[in-house]
Protein backbone atom coordinates (compact mmCIF):
# COMPACT_ATOMS: atom_id res chain seq x y z
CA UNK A 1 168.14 116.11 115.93
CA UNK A 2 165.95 118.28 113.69
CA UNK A 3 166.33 115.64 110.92
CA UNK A 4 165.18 113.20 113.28
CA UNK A 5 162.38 114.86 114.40
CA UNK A 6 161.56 115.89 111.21
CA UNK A 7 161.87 112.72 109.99
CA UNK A 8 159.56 111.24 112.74
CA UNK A 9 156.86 113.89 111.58
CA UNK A 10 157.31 112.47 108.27
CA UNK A 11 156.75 109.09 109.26
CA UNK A 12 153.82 109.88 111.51
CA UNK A 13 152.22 111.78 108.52
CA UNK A 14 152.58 109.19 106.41
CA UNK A 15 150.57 106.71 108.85
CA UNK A 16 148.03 109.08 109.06
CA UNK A 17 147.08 109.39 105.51
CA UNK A 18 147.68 105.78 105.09
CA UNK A 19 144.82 105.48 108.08
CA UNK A 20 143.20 108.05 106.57
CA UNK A 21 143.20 106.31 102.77
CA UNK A 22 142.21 103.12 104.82
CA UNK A 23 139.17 104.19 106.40
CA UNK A 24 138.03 105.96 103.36
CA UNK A 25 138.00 102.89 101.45
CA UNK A 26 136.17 101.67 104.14
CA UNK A 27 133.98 104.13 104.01
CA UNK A 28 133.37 103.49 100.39
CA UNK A 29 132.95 99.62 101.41
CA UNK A 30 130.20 100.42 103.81
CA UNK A 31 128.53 102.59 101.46
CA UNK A 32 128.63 99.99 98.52
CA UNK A 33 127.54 97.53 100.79
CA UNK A 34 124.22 99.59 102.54
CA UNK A 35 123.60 100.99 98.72
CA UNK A 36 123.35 97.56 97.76
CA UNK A 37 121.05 96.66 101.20
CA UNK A 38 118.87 99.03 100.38
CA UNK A 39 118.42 97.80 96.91
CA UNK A 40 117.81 94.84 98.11
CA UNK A 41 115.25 95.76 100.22
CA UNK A 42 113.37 98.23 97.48
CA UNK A 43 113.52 95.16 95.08
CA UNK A 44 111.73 92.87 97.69
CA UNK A 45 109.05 95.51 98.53
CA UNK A 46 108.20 95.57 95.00
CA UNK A 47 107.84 91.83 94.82
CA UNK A 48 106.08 92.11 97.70
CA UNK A 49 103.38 94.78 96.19
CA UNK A 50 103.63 92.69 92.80
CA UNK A 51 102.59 89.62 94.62
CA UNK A 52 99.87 92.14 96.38
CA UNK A 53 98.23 93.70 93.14
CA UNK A 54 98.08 90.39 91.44
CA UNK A 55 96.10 88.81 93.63
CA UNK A 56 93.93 91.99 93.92
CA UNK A 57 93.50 91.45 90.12
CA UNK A 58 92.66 88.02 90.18
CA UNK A 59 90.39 88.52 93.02
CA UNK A 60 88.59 91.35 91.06
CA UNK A 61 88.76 88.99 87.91
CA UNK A 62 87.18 86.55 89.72
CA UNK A 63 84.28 88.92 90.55
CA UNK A 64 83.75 90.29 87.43
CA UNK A 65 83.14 86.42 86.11
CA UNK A 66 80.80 85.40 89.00
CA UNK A 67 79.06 88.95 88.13
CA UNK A 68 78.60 88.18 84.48
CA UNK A 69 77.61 84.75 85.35
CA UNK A 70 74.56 86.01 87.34
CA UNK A 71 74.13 88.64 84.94
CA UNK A 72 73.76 85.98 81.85
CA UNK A 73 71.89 83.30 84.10
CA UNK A 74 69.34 86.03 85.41
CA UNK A 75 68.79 86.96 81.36
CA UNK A 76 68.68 83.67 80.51
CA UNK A 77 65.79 83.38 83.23
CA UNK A 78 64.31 86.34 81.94
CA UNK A 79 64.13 85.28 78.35
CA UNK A 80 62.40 82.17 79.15
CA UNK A 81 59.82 83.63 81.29
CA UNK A 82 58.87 86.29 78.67
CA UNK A 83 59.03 83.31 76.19
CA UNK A 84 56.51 81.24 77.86
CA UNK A 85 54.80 84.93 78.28
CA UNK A 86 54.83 85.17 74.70
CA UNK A 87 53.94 81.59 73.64
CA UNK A 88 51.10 81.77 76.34
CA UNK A 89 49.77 84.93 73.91
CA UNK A 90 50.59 83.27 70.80
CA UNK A 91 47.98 80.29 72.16
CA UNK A 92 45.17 83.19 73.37
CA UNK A 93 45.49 84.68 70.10
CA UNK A 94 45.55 81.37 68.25
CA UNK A 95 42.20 80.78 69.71
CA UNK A 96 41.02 83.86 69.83
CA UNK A 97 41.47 83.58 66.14
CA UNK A 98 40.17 79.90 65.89
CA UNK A 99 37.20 81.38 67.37
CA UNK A 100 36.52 84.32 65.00
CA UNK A 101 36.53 82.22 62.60
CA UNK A 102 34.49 79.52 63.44
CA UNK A 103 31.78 81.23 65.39
């Protein structure tokens, strides 16, 4: 009867760490498996802040262009008013000359 029981103990222990070994590789599974969620997840974040910046560079590309368009069609401006400036002296002078010289 002691053999027996011992014997049942035996068995029972055996079940155990066989549940046991079971729900440790489960364990493991689960643990793979939410590693790998969360991987997921951080990966698509990231795209999601990739996609993010480069539009915010593009956008701020964008600006710095229209900026240095103003910026070269305001000197552009500027260089033909002090041109018409300067040929408008050029023509005073001219005469002024013109008129030293023949008066």
């Amino acid at each position: 009867m002691v053999f027996e029981t011992l014997k049942m103990v035996k068995g029972a222990e055996r079940e155990s760490l066989s549940k046991l070994e079971r729900a440790n590789k489960d364990a493991e599974e689960l643990v793979i498996k939410a590693n790998k969620a969360a991987e997921e997840q951080v990966n698509k974040v990231i795209e999601e802040a990739d996609a993010e910046v480069e539009a915010l560079i593009e956008d701020k590309i964008s600006q710095a262009k229209r900026s240095a368009n103003e910026i070269i069609t305001e000197g552009e401006r500027e260089a033909r008013q002090l041109s018409e400036r300067a040929q408008s002296k050029i023509s005073d002078a001219g005469a002024f000359v013109a008129s030293q010289v023949i008066g």
